[in-house]
Protein backbone atom coordinates (compact mmCIF):
# COMPACT_ATOMS: atom_id res chain seq x y z
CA UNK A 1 -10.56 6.38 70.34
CA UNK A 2 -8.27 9.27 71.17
CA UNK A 3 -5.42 9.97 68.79
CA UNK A 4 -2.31 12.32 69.69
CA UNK A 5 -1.69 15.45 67.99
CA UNK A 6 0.98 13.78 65.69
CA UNK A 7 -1.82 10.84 65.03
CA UNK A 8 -4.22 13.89 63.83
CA UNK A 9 -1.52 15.41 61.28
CA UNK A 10 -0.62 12.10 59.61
CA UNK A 11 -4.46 11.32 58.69
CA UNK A 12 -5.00 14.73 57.78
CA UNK A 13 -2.63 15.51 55.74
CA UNK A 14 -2.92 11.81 53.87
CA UNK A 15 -6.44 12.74 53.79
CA UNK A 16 -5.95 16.15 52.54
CA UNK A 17 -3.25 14.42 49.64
CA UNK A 18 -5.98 12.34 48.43
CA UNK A 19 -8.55 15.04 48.20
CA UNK A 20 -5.93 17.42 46.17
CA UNK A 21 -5.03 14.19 43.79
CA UNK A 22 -8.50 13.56 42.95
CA UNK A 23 -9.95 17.00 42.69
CA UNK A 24 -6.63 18.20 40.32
CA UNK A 25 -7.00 15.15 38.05
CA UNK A 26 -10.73 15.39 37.85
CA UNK A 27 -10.11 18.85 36.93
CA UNK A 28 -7.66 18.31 34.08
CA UNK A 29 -9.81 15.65 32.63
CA UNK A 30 -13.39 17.70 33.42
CA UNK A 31 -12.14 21.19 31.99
CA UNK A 32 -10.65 19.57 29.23
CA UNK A 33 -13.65 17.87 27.76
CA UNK A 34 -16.15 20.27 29.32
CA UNK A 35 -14.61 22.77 27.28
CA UNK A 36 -14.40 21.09 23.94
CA UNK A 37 -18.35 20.46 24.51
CA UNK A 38 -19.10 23.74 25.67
CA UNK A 39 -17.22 24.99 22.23
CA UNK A 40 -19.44 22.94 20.22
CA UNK A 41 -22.60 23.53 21.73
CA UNK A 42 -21.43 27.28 21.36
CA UNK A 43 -20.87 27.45 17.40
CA UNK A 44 -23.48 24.42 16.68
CA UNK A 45 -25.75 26.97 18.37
CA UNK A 46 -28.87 29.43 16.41
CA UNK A 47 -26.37 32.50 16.46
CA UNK A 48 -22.71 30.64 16.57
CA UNK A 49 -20.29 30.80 13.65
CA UNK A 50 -21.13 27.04 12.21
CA UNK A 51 -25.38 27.00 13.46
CA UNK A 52 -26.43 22.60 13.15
CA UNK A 53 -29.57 22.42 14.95
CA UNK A 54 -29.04 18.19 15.58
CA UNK A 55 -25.75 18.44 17.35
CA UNK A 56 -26.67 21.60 19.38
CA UNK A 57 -29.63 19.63 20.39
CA UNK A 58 -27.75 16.85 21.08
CA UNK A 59 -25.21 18.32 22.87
CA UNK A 60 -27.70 20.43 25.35
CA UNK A 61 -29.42 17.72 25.90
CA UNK A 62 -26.36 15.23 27.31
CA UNK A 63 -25.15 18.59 29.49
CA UNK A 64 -28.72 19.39 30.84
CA UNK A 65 -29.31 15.61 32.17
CA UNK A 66 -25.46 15.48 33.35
CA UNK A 67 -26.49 18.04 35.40
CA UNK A 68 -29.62 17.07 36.81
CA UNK A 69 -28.57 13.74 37.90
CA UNK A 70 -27.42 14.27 41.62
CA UNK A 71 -23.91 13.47 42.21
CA UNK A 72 -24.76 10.71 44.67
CA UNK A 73 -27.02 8.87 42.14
CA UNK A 74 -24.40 9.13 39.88
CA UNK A 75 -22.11 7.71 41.86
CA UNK A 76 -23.98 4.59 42.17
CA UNK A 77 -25.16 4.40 38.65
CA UNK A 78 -21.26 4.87 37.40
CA UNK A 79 -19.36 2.00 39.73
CA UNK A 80 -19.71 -0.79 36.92
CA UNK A 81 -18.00 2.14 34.51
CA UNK A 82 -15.93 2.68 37.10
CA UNK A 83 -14.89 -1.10 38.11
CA UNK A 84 -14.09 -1.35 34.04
CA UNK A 85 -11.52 1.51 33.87
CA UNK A 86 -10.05 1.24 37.27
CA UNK A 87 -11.15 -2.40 38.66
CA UNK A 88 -12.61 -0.91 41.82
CA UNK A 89 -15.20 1.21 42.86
CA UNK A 90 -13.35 2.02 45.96
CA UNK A 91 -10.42 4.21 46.29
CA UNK A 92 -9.04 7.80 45.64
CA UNK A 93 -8.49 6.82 41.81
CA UNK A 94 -11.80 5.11 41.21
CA UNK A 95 -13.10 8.29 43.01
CA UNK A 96 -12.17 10.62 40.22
CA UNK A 97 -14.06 8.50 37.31
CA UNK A 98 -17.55 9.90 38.95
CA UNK A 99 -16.10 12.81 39.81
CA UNK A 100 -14.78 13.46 35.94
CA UNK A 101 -18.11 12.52 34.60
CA UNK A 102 -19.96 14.65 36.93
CA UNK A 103 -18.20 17.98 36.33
CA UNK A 104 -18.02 17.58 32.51
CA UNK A 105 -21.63 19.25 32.47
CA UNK A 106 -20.90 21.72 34.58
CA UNK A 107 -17.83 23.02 32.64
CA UNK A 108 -19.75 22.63 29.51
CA UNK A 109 -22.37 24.88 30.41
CA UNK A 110 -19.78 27.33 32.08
CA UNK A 111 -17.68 27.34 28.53
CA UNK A 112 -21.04 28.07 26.80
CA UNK A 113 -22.20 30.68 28.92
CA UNK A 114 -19.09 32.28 28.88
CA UNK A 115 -18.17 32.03 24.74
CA UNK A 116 -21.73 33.50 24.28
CA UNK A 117 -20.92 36.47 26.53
CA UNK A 118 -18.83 37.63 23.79
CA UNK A 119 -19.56 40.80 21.52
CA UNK A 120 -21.35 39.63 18.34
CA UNK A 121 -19.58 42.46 16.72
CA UNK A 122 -15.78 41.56 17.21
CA UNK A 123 -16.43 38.36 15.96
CA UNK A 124 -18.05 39.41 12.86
CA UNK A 125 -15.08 41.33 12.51
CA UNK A 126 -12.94 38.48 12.59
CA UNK A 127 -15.27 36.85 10.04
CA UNK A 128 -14.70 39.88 7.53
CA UNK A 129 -11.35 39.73 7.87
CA UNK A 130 -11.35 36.17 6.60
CA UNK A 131 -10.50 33.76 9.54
CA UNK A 132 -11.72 30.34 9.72
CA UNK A 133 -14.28 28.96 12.54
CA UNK A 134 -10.84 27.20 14.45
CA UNK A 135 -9.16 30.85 14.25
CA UNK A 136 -12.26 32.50 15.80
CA UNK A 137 -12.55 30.37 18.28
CA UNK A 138 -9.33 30.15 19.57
CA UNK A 139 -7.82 33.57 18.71
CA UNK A 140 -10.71 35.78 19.45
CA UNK A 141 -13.74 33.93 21.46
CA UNK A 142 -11.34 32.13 24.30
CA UNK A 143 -8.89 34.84 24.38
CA UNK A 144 -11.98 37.34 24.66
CA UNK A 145 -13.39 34.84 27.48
CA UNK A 146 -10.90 34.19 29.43
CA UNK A 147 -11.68 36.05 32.74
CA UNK A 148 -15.27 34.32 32.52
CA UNK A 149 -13.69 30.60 31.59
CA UNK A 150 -10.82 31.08 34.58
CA UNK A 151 -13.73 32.20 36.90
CA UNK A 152 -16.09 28.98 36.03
CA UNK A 153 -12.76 26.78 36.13
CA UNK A 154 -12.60 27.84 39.20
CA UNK A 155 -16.40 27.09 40.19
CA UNK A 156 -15.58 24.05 39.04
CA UNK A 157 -12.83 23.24 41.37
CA UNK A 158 -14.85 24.18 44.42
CA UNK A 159 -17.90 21.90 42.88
CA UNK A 160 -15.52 19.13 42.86
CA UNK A 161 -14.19 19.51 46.31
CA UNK A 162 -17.29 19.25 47.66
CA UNK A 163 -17.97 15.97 45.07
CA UNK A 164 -14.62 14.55 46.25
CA UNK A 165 -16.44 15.07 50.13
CA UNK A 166 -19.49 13.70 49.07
CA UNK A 167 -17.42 10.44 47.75
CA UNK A 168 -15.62 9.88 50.67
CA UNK A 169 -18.38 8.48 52.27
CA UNK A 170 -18.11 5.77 49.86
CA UNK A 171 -15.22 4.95 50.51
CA UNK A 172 -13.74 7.21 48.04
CA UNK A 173 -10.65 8.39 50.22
CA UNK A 174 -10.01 11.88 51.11
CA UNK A 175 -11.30 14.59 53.78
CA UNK A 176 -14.71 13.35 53.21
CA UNK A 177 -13.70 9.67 53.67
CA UNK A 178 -11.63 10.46 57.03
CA UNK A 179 -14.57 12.81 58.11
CA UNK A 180 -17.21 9.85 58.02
CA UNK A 181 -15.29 6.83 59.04
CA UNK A 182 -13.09 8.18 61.66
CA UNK A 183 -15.19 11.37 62.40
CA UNK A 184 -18.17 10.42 62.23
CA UNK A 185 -18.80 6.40 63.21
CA UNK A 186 -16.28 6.53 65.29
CA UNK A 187 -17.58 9.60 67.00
CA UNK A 188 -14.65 11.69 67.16
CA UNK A 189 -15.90 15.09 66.82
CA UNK A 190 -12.27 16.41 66.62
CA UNK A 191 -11.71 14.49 63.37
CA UNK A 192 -15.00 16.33 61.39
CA UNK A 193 -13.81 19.62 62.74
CA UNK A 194 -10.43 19.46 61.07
CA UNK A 195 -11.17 18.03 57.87
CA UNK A 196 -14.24 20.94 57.44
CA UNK A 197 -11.73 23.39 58.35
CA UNK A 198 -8.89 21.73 55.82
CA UNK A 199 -11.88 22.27 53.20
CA UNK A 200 -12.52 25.10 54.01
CA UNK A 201 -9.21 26.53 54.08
CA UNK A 202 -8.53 25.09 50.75
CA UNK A 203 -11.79 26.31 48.78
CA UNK A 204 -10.71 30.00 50.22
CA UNK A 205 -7.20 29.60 48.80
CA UNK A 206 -8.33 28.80 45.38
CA UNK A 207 -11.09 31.47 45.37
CA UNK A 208 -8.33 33.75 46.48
CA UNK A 209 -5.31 32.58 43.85
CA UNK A 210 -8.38 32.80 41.06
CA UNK A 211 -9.73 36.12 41.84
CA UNK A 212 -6.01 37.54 41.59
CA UNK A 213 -5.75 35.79 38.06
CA UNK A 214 -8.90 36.95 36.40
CA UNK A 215 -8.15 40.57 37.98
CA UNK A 216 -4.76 40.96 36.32
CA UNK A 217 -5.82 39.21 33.17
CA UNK A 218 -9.48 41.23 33.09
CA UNK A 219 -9.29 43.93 30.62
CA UNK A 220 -12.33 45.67 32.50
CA UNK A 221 -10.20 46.05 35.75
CA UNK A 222 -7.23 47.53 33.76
């Protein structure tokens, strides 16, 4: 089926709505808890401020099989989660449930790589000084990290467009969903080409807005 130029804009750019509405909540939701975890696993660790060998454990454990389970598979193995908090597998909202759970890991282990990037000796410093494990953390570790944490929020984004892609052809809605049912089966070749280069143009934009952050912010590039 051929669609006219005006046809083309309307499903693109309520494709490209859907894809921005599930990759922006997933993101609030992902960085949010990924980061809390990624701050435990941090302190809880050998060398952190508050060491607990069971929790660390725990806590590596959960973010190591998060992400080795392939987004797909988790897909499938989360639509009776997903049915229970949303009442649907299908859809742009039941899209971001998966999506959430899947990028928790990743911001985790982004948070943690990042926090332990951070000069032992400034935060025995704050420790002489007499600040508390809370004050560390959040006046001198995230503040110290912050280039590093902005850089693997913003891997994170990207990860999750291309999740949000990968979920479309489940009928999760978006650029991924438009690419496979009206690009794909229906063989419109047009339809894949536009939605890869929406994608594309929107993983460049947020690599771009990012890298201008971190380099104003970055107290190496000062």
């Amino acid at each position: 089926m051929k669609y006219t130029a005006q046809q083309y804009f309307e499903k693109l750019m309520t494709a490209t709505g859907e894809t921005l509405l599930m990759v922006l909540v997933s993101t609030v939701f992902a960085c949010a808890i990924g980061l809390f975890v990624g701050i435990a696993a941090t302190i809880t660790s050998e060398n952190g401020i508050r060491p607990n060998r069971p929790i660390n454990a725990i806590l590596e454990v959960i973010v190591n099989i998060g992400r080795s389970i392939p987004f797909i598979i988790m897909l499938i193995l989360l639509i009776p989660f997903t049915r229970a908090i949303v009442g649907t597998p299908l859809g742009t909202w039941a899209a971001i449930v998966p999506l959430t759970v899947a990028a928790i890991p990743f911001a985790a282990r982004v948070t943690d790589s990042a926090l332990k990037e951070i000069d032992g000796g400034i935060i025995e410093c704050a420790q002489s000084m007499g600040s508390n494990a809370w004050q560390i953390v959040f006046k001198v570790m995230i503040p110290e990290s912050l280039p590093s944490l902005l850089r693997g929020m913003c891997l994170t984004i990207i990860n999750l467009i291309g999740y949000s892609a990968m979920a479309g052809t489940v009928g999760g809605g978006g650029l991924g969903d438009l690419a496979y049912r009206d690009g794909y089966i229906s063989y419109d070749f047009m339809t894949i080409f536009l939605s890869v280069v929406i994608l594309v143009a929107i993983v460049q934009l947020i690599q771009w807005v990012f890298n201008l952050i971190v380099n104003k912010i970055d107290k190496k590039n000062r």
